[in-house]
N, C-alpha and C. Protein backbone atom coordinates (compact mmCIF):
# COMPACT_ATOMS: atom_id res chain seq x y z
N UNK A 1 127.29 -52.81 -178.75
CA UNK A 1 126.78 -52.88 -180.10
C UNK A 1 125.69 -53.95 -180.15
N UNK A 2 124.62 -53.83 -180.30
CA UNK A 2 123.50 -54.44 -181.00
C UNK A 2 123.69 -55.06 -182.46
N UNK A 3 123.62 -56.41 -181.91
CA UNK A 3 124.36 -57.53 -182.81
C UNK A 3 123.15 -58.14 -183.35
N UNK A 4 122.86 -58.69 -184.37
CA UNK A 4 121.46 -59.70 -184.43
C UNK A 4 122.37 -60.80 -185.87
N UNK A 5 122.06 -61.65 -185.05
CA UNK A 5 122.45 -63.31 -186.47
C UNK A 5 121.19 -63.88 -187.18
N UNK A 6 121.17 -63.97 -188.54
CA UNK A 6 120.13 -63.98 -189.37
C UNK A 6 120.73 -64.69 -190.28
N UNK A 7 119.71 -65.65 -190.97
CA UNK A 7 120.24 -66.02 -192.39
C UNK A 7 120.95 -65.38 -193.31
N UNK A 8 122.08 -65.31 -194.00
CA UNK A 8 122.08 -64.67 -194.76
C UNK A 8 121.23 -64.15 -195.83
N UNK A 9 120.80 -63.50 -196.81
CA UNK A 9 120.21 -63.05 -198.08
C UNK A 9 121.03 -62.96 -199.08
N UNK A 10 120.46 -63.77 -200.25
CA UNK A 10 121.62 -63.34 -201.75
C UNK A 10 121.81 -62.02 -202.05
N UNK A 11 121.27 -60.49 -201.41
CA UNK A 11 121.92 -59.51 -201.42
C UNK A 11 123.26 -59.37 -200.77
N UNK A 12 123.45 -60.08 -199.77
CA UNK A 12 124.51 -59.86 -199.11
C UNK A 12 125.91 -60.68 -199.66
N UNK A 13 125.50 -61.88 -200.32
CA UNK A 13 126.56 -62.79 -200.66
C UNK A 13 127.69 -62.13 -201.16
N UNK A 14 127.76 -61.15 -202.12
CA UNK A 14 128.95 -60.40 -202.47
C UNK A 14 129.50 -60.06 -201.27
N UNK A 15 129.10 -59.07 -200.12
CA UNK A 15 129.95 -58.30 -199.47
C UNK A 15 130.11 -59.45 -198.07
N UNK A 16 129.61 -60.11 -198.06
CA UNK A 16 130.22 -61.41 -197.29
C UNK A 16 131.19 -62.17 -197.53
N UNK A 17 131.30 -62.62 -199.16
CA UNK A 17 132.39 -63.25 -199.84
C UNK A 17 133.44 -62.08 -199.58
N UNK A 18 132.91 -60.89 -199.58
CA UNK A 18 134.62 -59.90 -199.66
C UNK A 18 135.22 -59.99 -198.63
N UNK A 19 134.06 -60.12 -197.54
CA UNK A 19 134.54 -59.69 -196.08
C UNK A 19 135.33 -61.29 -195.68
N UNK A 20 134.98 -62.64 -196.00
CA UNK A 20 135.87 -63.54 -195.62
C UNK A 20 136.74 -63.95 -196.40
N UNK A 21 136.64 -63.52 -197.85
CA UNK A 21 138.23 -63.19 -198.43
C UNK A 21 139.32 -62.50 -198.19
N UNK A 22 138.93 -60.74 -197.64
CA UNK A 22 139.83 -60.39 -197.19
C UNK A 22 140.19 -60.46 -195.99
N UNK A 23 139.40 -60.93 -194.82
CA UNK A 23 139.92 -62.02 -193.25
C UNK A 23 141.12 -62.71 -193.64
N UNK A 24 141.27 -63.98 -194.28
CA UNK A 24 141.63 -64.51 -194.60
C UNK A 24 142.93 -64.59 -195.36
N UNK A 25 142.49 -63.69 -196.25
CA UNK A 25 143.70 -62.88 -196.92
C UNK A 25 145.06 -61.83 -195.48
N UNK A 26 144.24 -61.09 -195.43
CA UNK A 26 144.86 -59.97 -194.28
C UNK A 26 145.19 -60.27 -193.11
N UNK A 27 144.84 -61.84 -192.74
CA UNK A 27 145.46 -62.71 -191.27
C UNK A 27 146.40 -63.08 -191.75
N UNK A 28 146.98 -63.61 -193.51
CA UNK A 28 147.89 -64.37 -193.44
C UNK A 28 147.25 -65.76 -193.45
N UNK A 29 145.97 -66.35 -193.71
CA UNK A 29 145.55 -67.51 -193.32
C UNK A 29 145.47 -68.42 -195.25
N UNK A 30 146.15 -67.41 -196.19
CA UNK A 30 145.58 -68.10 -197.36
C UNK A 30 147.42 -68.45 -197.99
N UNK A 31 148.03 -69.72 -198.18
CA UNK A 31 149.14 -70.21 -198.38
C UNK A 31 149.82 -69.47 -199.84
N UNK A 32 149.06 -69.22 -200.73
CA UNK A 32 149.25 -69.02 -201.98
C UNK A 32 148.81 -67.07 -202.18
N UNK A 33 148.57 -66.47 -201.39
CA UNK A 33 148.05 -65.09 -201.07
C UNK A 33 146.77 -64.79 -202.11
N UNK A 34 146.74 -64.01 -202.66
CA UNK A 34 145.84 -63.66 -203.81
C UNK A 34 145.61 -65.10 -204.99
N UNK A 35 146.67 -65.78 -204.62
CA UNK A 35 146.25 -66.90 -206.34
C UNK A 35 145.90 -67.92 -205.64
N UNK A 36 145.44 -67.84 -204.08
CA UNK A 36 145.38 -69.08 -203.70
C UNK A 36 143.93 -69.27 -203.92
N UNK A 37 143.85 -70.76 -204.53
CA UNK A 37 142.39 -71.39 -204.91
C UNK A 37 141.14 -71.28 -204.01
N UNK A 38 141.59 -70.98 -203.13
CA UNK A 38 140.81 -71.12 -201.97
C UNK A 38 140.14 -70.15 -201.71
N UNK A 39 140.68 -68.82 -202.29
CA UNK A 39 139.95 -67.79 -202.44
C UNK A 39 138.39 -67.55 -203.06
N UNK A 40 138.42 -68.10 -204.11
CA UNK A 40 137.07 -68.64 -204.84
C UNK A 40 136.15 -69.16 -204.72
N UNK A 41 136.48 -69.87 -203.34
CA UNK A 41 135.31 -70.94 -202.45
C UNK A 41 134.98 -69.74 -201.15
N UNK A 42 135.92 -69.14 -200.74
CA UNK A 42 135.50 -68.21 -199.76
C UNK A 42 134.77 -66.85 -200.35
N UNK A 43 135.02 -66.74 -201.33
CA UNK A 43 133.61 -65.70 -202.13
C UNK A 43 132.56 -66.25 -202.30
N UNK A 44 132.39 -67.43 -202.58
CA UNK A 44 131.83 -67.92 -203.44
C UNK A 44 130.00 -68.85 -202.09
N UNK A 45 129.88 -67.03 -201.22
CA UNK A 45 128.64 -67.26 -200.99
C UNK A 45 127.46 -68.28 -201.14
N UNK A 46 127.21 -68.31 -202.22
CA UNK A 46 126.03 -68.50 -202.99
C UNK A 46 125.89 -69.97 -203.13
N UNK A 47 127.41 -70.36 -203.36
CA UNK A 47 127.45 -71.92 -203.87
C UNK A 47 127.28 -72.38 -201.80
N UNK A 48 127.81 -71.89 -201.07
CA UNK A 48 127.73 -72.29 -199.94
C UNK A 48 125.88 -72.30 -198.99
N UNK A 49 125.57 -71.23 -199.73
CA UNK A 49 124.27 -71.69 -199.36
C UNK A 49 123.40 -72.46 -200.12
N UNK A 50 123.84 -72.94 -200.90
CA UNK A 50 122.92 -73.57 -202.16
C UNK A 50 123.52 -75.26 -200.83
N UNK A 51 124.28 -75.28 -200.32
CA UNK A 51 124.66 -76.69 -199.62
C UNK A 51 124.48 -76.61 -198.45
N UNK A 52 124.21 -75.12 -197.31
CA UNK A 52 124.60 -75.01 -196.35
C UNK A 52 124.12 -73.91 -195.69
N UNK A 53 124.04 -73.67 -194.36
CA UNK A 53 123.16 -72.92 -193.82
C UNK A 53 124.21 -71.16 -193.87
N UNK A 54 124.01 -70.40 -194.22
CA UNK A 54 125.05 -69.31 -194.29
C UNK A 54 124.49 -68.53 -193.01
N UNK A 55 125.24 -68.10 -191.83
CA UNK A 55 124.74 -67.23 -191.15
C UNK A 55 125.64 -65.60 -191.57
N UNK A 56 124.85 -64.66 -190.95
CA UNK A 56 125.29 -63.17 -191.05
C UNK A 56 125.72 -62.54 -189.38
N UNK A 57 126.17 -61.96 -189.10
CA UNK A 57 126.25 -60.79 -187.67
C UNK A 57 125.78 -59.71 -188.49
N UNK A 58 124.94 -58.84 -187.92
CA UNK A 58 124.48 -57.53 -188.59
C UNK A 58 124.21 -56.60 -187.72
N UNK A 59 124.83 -55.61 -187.76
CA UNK A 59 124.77 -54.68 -186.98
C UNK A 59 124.24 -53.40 -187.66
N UNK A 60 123.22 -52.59 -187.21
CA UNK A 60 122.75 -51.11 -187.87
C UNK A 60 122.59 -51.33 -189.48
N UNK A 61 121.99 -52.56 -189.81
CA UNK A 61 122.17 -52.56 -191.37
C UNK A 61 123.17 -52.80 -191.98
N UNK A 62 124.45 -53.12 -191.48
CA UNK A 62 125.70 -53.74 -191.95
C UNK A 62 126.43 -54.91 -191.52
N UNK A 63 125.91 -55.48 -192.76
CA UNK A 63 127.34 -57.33 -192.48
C UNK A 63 128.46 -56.61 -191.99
N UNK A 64 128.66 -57.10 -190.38
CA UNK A 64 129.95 -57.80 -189.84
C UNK A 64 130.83 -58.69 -189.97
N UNK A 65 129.94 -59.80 -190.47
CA UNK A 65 131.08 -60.80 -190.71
C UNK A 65 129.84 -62.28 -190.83
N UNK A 66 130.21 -63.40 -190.79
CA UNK A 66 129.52 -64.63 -191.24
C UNK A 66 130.03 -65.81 -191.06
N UNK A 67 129.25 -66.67 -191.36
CA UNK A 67 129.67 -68.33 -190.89
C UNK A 67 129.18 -69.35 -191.74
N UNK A 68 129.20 -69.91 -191.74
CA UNK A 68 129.03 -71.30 -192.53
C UNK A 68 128.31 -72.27 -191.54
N UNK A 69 127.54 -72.85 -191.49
CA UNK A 69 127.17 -73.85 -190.31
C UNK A 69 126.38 -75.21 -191.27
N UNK A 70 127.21 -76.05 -191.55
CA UNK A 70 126.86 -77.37 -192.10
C UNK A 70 126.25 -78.83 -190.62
N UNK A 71 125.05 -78.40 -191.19
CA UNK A 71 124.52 -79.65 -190.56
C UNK A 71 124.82 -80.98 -190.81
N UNK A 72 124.31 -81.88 -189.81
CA UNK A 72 125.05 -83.42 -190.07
C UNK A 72 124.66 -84.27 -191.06
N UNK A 73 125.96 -84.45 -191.91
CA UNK A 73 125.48 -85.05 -193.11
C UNK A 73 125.72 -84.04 -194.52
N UNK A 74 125.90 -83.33 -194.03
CA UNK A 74 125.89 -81.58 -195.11
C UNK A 74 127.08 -82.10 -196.20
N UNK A 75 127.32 -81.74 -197.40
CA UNK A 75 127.92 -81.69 -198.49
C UNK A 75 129.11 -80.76 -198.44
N UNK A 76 128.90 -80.07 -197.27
CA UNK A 76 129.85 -79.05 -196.78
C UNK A 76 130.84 -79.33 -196.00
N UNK A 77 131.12 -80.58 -195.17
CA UNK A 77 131.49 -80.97 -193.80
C UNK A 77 132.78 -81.51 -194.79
N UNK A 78 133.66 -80.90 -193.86
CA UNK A 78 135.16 -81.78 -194.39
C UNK A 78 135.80 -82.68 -193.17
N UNK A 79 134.93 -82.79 -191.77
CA UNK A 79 135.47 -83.40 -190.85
C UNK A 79 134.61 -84.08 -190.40
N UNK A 80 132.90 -83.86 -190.14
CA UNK A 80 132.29 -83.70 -189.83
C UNK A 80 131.80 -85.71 -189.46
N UNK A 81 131.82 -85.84 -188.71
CA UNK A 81 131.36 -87.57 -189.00
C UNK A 81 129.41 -87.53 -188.77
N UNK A 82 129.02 -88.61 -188.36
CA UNK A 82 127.61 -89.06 -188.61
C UNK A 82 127.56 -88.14 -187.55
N UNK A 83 125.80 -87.33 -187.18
CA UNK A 83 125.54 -87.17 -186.06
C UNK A 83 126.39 -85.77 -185.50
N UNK A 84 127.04 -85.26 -186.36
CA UNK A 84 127.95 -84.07 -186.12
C UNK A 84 127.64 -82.68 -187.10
N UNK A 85 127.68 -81.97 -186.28
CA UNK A 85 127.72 -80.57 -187.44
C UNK A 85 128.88 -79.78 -187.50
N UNK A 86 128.94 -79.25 -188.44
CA UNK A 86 130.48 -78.82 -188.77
C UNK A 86 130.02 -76.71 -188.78
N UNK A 87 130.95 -76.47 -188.47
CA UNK A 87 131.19 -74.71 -188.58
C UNK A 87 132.37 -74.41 -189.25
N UNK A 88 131.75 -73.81 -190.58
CA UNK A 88 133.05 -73.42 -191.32
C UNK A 88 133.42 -71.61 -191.70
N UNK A 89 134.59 -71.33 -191.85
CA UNK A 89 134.19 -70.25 -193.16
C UNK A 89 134.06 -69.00 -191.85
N UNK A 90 134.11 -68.86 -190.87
CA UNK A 90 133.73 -67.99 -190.01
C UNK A 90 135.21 -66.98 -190.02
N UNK A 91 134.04 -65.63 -190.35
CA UNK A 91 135.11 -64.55 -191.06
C UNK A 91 134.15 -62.89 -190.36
N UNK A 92 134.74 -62.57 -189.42
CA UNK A 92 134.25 -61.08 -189.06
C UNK A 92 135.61 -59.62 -189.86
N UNK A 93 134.60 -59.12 -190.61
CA UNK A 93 135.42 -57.43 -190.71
C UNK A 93 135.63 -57.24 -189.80
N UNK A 94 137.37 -56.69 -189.95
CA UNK A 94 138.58 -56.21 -189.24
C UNK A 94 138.12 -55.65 -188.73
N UNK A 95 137.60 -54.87 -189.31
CA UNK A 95 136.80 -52.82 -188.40
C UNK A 95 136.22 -53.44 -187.05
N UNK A 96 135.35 -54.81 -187.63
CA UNK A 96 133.84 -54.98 -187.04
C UNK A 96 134.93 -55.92 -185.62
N UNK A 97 135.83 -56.49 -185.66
CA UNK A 97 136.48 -57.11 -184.75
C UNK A 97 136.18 -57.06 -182.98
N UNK A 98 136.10 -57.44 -182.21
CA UNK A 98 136.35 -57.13 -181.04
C UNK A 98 135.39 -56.93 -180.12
N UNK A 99 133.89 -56.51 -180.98
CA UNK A 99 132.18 -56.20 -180.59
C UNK A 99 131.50 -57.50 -180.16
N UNK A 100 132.22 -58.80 -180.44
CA UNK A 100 131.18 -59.75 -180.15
C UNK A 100 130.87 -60.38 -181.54
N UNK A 101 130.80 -59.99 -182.01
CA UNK A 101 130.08 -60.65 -183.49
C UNK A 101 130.84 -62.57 -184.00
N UNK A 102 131.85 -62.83 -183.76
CA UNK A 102 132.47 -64.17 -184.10
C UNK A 102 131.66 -64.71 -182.72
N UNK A 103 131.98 -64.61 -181.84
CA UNK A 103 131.31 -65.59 -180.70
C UNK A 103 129.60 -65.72 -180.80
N UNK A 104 128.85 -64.34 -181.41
CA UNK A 104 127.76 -64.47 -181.43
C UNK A 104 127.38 -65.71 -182.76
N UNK A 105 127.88 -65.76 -183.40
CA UNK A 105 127.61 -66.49 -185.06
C UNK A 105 128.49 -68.14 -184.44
N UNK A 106 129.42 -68.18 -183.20
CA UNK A 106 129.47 -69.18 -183.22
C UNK A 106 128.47 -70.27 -182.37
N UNK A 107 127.43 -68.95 -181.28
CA UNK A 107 126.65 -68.90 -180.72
C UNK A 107 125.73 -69.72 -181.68
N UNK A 108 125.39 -69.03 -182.19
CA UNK A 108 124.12 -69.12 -183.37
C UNK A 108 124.00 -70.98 -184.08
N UNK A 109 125.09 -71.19 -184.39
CA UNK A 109 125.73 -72.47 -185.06
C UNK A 109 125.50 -73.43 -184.04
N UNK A 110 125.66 -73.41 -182.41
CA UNK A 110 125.52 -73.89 -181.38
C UNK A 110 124.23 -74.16 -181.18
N UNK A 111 122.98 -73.27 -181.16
CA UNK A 111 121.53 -73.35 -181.39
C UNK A 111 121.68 -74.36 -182.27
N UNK A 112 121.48 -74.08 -183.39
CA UNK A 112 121.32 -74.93 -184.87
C UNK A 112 121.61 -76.03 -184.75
N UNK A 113 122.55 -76.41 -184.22
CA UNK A 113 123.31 -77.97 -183.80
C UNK A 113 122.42 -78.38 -182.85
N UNK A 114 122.01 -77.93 -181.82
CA UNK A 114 121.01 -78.62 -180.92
C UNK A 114 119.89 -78.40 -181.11
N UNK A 115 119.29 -78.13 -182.75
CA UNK A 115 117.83 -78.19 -182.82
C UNK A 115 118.05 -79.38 -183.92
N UNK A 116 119.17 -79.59 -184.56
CA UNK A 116 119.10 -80.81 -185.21
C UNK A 116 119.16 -82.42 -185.08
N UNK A 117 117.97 -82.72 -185.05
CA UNK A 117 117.69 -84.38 -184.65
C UNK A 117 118.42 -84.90 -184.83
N UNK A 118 119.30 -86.10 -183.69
CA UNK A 118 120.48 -86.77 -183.76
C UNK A 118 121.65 -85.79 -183.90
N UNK A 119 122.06 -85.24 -183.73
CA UNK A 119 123.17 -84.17 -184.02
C UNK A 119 123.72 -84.52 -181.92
N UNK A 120 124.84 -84.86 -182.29
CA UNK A 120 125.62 -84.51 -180.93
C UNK A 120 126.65 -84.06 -180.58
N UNK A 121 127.47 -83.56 -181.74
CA UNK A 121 129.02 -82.91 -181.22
C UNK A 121 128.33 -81.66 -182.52
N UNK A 122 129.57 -81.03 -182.08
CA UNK A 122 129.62 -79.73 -183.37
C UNK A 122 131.52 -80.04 -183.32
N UNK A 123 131.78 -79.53 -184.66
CA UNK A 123 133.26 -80.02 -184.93
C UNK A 123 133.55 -78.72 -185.55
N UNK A 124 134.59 -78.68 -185.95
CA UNK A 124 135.73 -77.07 -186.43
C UNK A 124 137.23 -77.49 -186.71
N UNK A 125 137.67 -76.91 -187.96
CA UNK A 125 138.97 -76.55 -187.92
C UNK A 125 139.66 -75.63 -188.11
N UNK A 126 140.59 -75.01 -187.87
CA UNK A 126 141.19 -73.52 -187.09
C UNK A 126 142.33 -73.50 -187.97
N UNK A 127 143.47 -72.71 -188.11
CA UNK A 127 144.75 -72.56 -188.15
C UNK A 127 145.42 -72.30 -187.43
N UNK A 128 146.90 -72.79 -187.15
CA UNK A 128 147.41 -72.57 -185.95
C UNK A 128 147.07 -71.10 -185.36
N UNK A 129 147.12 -70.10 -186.33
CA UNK A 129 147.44 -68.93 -185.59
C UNK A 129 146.49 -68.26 -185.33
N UNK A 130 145.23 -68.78 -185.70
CA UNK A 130 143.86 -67.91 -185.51
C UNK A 130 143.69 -68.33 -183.66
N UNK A 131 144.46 -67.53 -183.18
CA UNK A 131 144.54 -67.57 -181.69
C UNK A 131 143.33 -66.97 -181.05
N UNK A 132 142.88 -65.69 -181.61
CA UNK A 132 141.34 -65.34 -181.37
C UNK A 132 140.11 -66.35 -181.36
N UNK A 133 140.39 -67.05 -182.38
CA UNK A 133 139.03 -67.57 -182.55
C UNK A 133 139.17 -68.67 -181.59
N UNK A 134 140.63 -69.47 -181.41
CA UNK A 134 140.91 -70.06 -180.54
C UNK A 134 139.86 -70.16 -179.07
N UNK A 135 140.68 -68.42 -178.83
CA UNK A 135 139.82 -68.50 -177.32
C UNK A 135 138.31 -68.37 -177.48
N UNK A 136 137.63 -67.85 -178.58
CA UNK A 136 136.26 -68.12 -178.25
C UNK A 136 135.79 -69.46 -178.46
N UNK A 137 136.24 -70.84 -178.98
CA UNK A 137 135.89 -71.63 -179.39
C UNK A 137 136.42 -72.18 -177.61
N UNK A 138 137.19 -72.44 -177.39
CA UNK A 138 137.68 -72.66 -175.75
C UNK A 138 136.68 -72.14 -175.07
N UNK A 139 136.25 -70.64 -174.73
CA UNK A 139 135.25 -70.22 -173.72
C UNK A 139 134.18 -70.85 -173.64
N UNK A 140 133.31 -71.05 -175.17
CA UNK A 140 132.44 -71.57 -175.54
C UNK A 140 132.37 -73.23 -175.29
N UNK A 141 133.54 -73.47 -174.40
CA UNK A 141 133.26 -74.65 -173.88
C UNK A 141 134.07 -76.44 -175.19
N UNK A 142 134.27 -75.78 -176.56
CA UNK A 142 135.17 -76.57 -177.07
C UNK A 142 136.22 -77.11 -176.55
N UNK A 143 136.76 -78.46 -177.25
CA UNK A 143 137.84 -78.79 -176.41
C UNK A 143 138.84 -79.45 -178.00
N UNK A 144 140.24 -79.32 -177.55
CA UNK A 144 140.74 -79.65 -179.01
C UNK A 144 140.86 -80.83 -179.40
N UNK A 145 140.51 -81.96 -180.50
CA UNK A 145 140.43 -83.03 -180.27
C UNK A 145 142.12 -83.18 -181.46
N UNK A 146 143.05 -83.42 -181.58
CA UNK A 146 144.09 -83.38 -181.91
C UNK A 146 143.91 -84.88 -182.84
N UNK A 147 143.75 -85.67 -182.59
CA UNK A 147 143.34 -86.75 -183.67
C UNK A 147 142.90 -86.92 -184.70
N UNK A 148 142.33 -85.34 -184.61
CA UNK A 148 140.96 -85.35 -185.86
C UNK A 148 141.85 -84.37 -186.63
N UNK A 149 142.92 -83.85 -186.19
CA UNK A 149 143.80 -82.48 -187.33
C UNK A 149 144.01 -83.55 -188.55
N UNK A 150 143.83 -82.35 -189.29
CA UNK A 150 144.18 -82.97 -190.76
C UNK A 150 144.54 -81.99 -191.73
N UNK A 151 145.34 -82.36 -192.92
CA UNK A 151 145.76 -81.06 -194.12
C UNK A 151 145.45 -81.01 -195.53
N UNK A 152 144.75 -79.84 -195.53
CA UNK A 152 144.20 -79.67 -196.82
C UNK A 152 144.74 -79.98 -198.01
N UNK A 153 145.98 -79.76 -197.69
CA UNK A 153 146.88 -79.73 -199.49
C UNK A 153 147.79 -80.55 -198.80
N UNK A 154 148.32 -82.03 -198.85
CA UNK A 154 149.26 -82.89 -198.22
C UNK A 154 150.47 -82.42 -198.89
N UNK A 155 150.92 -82.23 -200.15
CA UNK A 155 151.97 -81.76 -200.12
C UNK A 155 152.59 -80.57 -199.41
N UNK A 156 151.83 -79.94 -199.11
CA UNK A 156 152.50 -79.02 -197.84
C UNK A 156 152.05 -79.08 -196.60
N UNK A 157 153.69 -79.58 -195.84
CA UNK A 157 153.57 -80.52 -194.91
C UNK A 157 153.26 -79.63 -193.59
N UNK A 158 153.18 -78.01 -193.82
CA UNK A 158 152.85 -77.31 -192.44
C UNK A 158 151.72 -76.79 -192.76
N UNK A 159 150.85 -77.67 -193.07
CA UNK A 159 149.22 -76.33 -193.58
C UNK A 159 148.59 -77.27 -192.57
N UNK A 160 148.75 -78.27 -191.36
CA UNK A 160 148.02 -79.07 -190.55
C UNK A 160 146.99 -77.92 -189.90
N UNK A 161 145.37 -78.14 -190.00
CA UNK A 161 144.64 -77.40 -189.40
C UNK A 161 144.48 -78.11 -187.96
N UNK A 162 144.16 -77.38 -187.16
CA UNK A 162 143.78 -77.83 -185.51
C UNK A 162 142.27 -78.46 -185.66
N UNK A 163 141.67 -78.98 -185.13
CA UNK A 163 140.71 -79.23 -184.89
C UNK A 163 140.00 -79.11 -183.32
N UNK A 164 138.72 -78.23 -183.05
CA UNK A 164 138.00 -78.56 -181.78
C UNK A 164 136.30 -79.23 -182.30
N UNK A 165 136.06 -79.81 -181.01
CA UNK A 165 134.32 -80.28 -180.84
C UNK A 165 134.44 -79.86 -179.49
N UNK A 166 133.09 -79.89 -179.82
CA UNK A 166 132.22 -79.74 -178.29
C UNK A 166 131.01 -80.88 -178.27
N UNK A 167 130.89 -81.52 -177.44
CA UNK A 167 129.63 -82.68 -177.10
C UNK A 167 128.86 -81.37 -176.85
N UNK A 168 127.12 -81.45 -177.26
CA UNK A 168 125.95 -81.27 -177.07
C UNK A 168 125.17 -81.87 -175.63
């Protein structure tokens, strides 16, 4: 499959927000299912590029799936220290699964990080069970830095996300 990663376009923001809502949703990755808050920020396209670089996978004229890629310093970064870029939000359609498209967009984020002045790690956080993305973030040469895990909602004491970087 003939893959190409591109900025996103505010045409697409709807069916991008659907496509990493329902990832997210349909892995099992959202604590609260449908009422979880979190849902609203993962639609919610538009506000992410208004802070942040949105990438697309597009194949034959159709979003695959997308990424988030906050440069260092970004308003977006929830881990992200000085000199670091953060990758968030990375969500491929189920259908679209298995073609390449998550490794290519994490590809893409990898460029971006090493065209940005002073930028030297790229950082990420995972859920335990996103074991897929796992291994492409591993192939791609990440390594897990376990120090840096941290949890979104502290009262619930098993939502600890994983964390990987990779040095540049």
């Amino acid at each position: 499959m003939d893959i190409s990663i591109r900025q996103a376009n505010p045409a697409e923001y709807t069916v991008l927000g659907e496509i990493t809502a329902q990832a997210y949703l349909h892995d099992g990755l959202l604590e609260f299912g449908e009422s979880d808050e979190y849902l609203g920020e993962l639609r919610d396209v538009g506000k992410r590029a208004a802070a942040a670089e949105v990438l697309v996978a597009v194949a034959h004229d159709r979003v695959l799936g997308g990424v988030t890629f906050v440069p260092s310093g970004g308003s977006m970064a929830d881990i992200a220290d000085s000199g670091e870029a953060e990758i968030r939000m990375l969500a491929v359609d189920r259908a679209a699964r298995g073609r390449g498209a998550g490794e290519a967009l994490v590809r893409a984020c990898l460029d971006r990080a090493r065209a940005v002045e002073g930028c030297v790690r790229v950082v990420l956080s995972t859920q335990r069970t996103m074991h897929s993305a796992h291994r492409i973030y591993e192939r791609l040469g990440f390594t897990r830095s376990p120090e840096r895990d941290w949890n979104p909602i502290p009262q619930l004491a098993d939502i600890t996300l994983l964390t990987y970087e990779l040095t540049l």
